[in-house]
PDB file of N, CA and C in Angstrom:
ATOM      1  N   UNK A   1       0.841  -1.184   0.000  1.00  0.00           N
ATOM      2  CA  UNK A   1       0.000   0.000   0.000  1.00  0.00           C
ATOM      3  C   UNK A   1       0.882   1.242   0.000  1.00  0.00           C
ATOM      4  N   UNK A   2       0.051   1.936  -0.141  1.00  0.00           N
ATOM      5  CA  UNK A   2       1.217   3.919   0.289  1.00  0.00           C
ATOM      6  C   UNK A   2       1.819   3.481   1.034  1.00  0.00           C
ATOM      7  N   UNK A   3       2.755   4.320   1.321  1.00  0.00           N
ATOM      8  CA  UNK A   3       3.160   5.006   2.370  1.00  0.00           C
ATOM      9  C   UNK A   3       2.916   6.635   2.734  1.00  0.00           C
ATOM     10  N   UNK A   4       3.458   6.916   3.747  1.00  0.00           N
ATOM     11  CA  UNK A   4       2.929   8.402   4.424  1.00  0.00           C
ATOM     12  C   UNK A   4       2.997   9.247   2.927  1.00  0.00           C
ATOM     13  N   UNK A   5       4.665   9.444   2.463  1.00  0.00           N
ATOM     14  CA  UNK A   5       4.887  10.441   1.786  1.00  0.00           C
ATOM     15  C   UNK A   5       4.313   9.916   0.373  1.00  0.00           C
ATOM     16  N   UNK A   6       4.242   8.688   0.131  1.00  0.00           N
ATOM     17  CA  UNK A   6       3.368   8.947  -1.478  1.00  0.00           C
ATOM     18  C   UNK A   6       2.239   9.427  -1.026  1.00  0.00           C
ATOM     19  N   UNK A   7       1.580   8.979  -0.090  1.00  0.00           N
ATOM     20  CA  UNK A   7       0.255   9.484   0.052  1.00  0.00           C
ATOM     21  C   UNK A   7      -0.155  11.246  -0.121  1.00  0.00           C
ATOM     22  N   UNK A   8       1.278  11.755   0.710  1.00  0.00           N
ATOM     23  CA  UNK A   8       1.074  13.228   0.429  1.00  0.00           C
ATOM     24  C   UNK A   8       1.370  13.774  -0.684  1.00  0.00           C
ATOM     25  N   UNK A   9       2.355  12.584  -1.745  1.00  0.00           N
ATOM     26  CA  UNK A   9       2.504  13.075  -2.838  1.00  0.00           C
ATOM     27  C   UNK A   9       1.565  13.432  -3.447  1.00  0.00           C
ATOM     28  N   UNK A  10       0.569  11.960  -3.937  1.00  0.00           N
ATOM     29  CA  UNK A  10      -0.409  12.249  -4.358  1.00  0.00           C
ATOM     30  C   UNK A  10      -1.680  13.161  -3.986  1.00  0.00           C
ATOM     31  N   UNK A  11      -1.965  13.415  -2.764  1.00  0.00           N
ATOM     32  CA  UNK A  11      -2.924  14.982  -2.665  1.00  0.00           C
ATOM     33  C   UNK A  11      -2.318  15.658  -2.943  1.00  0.00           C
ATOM     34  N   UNK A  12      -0.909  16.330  -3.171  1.00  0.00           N
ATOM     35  CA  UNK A  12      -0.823  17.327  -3.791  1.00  0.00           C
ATOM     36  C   UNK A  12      -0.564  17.542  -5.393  1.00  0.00           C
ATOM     37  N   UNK A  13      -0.359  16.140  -5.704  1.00  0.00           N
ATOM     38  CA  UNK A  13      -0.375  16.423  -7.183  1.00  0.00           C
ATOM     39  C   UNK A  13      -2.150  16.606  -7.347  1.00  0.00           C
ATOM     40  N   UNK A  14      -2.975  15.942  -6.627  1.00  0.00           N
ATOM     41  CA  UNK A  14      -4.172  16.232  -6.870  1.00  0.00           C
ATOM     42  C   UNK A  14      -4.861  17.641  -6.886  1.00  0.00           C
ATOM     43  N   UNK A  15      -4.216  18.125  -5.641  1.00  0.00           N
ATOM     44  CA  UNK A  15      -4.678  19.856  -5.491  1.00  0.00           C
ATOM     45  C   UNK A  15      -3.979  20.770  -6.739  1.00  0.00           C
ATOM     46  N   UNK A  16      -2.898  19.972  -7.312  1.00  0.00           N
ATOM     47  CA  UNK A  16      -2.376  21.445  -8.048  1.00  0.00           C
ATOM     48  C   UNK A  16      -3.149  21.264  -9.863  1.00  0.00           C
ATOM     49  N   UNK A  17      -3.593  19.399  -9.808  1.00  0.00           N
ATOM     50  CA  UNK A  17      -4.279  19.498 -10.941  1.00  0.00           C
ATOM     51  C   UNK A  17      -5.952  20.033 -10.730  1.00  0.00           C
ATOM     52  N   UNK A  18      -6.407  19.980  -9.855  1.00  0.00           N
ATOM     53  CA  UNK A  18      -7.802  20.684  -9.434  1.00  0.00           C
ATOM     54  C   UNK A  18      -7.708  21.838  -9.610  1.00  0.00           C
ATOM     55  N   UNK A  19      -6.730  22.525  -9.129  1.00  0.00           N
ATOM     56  CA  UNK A  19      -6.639  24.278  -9.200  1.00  0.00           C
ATOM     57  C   UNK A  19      -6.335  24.464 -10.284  1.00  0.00           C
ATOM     58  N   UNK A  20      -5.708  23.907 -10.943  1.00  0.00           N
ATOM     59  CA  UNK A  20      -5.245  24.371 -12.417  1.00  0.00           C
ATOM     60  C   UNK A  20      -7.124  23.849 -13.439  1.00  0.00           C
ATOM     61  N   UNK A  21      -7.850  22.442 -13.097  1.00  0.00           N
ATOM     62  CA  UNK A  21      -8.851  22.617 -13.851  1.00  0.00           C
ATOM     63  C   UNK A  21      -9.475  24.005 -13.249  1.00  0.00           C
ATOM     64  N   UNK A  22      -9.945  23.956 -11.771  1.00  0.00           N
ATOM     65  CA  UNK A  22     -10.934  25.521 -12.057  1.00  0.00           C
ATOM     66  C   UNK A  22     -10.591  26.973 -12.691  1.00  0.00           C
ATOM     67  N   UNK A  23      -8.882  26.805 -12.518  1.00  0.00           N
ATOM     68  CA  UNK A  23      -8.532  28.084 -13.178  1.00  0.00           C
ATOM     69  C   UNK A  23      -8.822  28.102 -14.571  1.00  0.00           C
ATOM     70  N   UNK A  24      -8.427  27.346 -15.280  1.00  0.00           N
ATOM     71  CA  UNK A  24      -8.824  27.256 -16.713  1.00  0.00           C
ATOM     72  C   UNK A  24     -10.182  27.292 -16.739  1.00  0.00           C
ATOM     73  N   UNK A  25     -11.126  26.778 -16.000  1.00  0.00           N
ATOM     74  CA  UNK A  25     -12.690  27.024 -16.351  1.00  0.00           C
ATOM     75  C   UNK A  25     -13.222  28.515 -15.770  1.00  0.00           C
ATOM     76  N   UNK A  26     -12.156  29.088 -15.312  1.00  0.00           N
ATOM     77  CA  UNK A  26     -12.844  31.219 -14.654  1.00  0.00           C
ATOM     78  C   UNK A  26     -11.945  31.317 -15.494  1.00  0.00           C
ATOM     79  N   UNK A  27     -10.924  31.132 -16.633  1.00  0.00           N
ATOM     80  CA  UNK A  27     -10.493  31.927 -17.246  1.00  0.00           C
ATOM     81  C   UNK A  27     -11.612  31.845 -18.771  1.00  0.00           C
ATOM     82  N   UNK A  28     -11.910  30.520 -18.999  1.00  0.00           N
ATOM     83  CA  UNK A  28     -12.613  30.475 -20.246  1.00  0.00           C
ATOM     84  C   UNK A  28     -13.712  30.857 -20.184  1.00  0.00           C
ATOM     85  N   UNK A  29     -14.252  31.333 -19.063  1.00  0.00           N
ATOM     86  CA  UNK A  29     -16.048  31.920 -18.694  1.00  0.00           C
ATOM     87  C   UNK A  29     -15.722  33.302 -18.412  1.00  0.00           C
ATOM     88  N   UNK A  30     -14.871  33.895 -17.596  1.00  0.00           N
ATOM     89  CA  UNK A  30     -14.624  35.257 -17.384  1.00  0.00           C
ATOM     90  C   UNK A  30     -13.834  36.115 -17.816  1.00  0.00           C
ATOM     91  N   UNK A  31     -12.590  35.802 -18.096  1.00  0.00           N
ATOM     92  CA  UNK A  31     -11.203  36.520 -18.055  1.00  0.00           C
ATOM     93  C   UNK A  31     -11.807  36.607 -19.836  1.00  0.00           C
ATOM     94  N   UNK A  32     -11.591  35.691 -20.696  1.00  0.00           N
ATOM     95  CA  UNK A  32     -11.131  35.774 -21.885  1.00  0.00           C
ATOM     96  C   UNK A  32     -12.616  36.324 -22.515  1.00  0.00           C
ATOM     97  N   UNK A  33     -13.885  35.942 -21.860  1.00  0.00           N
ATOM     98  CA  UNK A  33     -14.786  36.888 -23.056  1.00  0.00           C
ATOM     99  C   UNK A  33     -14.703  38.503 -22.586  1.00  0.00           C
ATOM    100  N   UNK A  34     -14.485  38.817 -21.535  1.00  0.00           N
ATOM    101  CA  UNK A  34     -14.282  40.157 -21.115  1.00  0.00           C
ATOM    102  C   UNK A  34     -13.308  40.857 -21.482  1.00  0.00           C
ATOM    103  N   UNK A  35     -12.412  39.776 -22.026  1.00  0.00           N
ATOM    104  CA  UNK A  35     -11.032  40.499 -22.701  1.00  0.00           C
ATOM    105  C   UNK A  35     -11.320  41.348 -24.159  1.00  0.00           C
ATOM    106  N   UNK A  36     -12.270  39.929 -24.928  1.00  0.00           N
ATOM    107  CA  UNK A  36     -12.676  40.126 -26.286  1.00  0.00           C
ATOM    108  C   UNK A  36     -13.880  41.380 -26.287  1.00  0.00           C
ATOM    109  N   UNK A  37     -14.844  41.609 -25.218  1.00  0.00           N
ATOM    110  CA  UNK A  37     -15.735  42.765 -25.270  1.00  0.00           C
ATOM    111  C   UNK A  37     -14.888  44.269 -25.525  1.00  0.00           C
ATOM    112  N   UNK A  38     -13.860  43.860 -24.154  1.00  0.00           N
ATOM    113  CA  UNK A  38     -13.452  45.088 -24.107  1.00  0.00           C
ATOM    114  C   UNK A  38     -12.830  45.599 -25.357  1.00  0.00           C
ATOM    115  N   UNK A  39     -11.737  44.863 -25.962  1.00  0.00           N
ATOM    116  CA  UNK A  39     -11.147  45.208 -27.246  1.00  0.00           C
ATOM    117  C   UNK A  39     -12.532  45.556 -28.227  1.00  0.00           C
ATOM    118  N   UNK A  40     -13.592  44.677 -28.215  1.00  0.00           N
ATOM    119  CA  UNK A  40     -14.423  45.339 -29.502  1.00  0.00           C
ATOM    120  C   UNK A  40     -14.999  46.611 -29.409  1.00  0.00           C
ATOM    121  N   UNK A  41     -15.289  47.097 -28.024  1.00  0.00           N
ATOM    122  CA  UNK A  41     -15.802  48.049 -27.328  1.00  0.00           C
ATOM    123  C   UNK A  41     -14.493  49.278 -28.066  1.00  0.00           C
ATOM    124  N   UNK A  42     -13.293  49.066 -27.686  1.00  0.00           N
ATOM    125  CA  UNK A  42     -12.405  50.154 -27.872  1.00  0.00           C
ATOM    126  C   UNK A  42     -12.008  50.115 -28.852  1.00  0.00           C
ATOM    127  N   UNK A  43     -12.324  49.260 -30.027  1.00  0.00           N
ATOM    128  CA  UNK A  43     -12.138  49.556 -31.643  1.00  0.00           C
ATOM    129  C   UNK A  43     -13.257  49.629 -32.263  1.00  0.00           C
ATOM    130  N   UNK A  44     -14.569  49.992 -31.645  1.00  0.00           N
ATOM    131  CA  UNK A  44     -15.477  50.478 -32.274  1.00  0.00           C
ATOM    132  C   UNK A  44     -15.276  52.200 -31.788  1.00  0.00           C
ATOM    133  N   UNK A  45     -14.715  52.296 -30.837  1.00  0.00           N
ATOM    134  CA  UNK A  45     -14.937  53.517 -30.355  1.00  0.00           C
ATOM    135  C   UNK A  45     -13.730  54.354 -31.112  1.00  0.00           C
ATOM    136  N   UNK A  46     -12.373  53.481 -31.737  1.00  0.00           N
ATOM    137  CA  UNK A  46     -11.305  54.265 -32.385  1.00  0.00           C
ATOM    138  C   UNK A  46     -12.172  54.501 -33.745  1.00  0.00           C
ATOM    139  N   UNK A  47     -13.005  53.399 -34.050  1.00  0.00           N
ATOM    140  CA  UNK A  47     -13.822  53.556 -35.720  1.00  0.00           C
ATOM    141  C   UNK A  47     -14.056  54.637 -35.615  1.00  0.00           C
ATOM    142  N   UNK A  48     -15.236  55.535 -34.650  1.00  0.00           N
ATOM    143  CA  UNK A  48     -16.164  55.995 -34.851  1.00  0.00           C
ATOM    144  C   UNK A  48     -15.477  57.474 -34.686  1.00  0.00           C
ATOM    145  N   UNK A  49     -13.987  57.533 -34.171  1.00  0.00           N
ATOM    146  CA  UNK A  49     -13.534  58.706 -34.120  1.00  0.00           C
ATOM    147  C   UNK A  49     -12.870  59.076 -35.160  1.00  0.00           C
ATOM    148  N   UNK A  50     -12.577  58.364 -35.989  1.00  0.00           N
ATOM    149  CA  UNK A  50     -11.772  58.456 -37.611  1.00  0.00           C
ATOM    150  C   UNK A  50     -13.012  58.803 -38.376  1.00  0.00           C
ATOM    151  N   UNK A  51     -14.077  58.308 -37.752  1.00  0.00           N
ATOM    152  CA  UNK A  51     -15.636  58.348 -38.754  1.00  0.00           C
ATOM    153  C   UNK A  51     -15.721  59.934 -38.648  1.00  0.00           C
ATOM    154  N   UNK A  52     -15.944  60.818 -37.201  1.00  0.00           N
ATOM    155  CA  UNK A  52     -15.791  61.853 -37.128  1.00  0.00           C
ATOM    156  C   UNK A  52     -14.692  62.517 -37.507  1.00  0.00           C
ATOM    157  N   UNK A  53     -13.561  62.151 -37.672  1.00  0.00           N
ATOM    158  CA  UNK A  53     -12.475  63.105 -38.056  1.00  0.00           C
ATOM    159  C   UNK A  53     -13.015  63.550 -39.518  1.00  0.00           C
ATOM    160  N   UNK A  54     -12.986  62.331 -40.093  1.00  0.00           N
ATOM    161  CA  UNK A  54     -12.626  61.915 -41.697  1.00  0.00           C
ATOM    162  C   UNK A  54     -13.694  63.074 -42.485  1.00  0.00           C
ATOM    163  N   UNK A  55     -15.732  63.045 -41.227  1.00  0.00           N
ATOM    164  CA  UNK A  55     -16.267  63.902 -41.755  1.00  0.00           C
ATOM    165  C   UNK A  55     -15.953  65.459 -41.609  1.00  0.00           C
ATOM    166  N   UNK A  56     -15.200  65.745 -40.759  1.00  0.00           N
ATOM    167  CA  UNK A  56     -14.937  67.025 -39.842  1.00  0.00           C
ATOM    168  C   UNK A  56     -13.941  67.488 -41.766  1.00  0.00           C
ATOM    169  N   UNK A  57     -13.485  66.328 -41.974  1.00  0.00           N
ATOM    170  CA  UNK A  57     -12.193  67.077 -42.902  1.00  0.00           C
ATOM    171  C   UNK A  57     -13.110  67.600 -44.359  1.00  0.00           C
ATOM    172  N   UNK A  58     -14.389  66.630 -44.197  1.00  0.00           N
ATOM    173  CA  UNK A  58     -15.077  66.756 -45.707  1.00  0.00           C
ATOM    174  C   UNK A  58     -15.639  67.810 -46.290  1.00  0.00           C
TER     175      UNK A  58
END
């Protein structure tokens, strides 16, 4: 059977692969679509100021 220290081996290889699945599942639900809003958010907003320049020049 185990012993002491495999035993602790293995919970901690267990905890660091658990933390690593939930991190990857708050990064693919939170981090990364909030990343992609924000960028569309601030290149619609550079569009729309070239839109105004471009008419300002016409």
């Amino acid at each position: 059977m185990f012993e002491f220290d495999q035993y602790l081996g293995f919970l901690a290889f267990l905890t660091i692969l658990t933390i690593g699945f939930w991190l990857m599942i708050f990064l693919l639900t939170f981090v990364i679509p909030y990343w992609i809003i924000g960028a569309n958010i601030e290149n619609f907003k550079l569009w729309r100021e070239s839109k105004r320049k471009a008419k300002e020049q016409a």
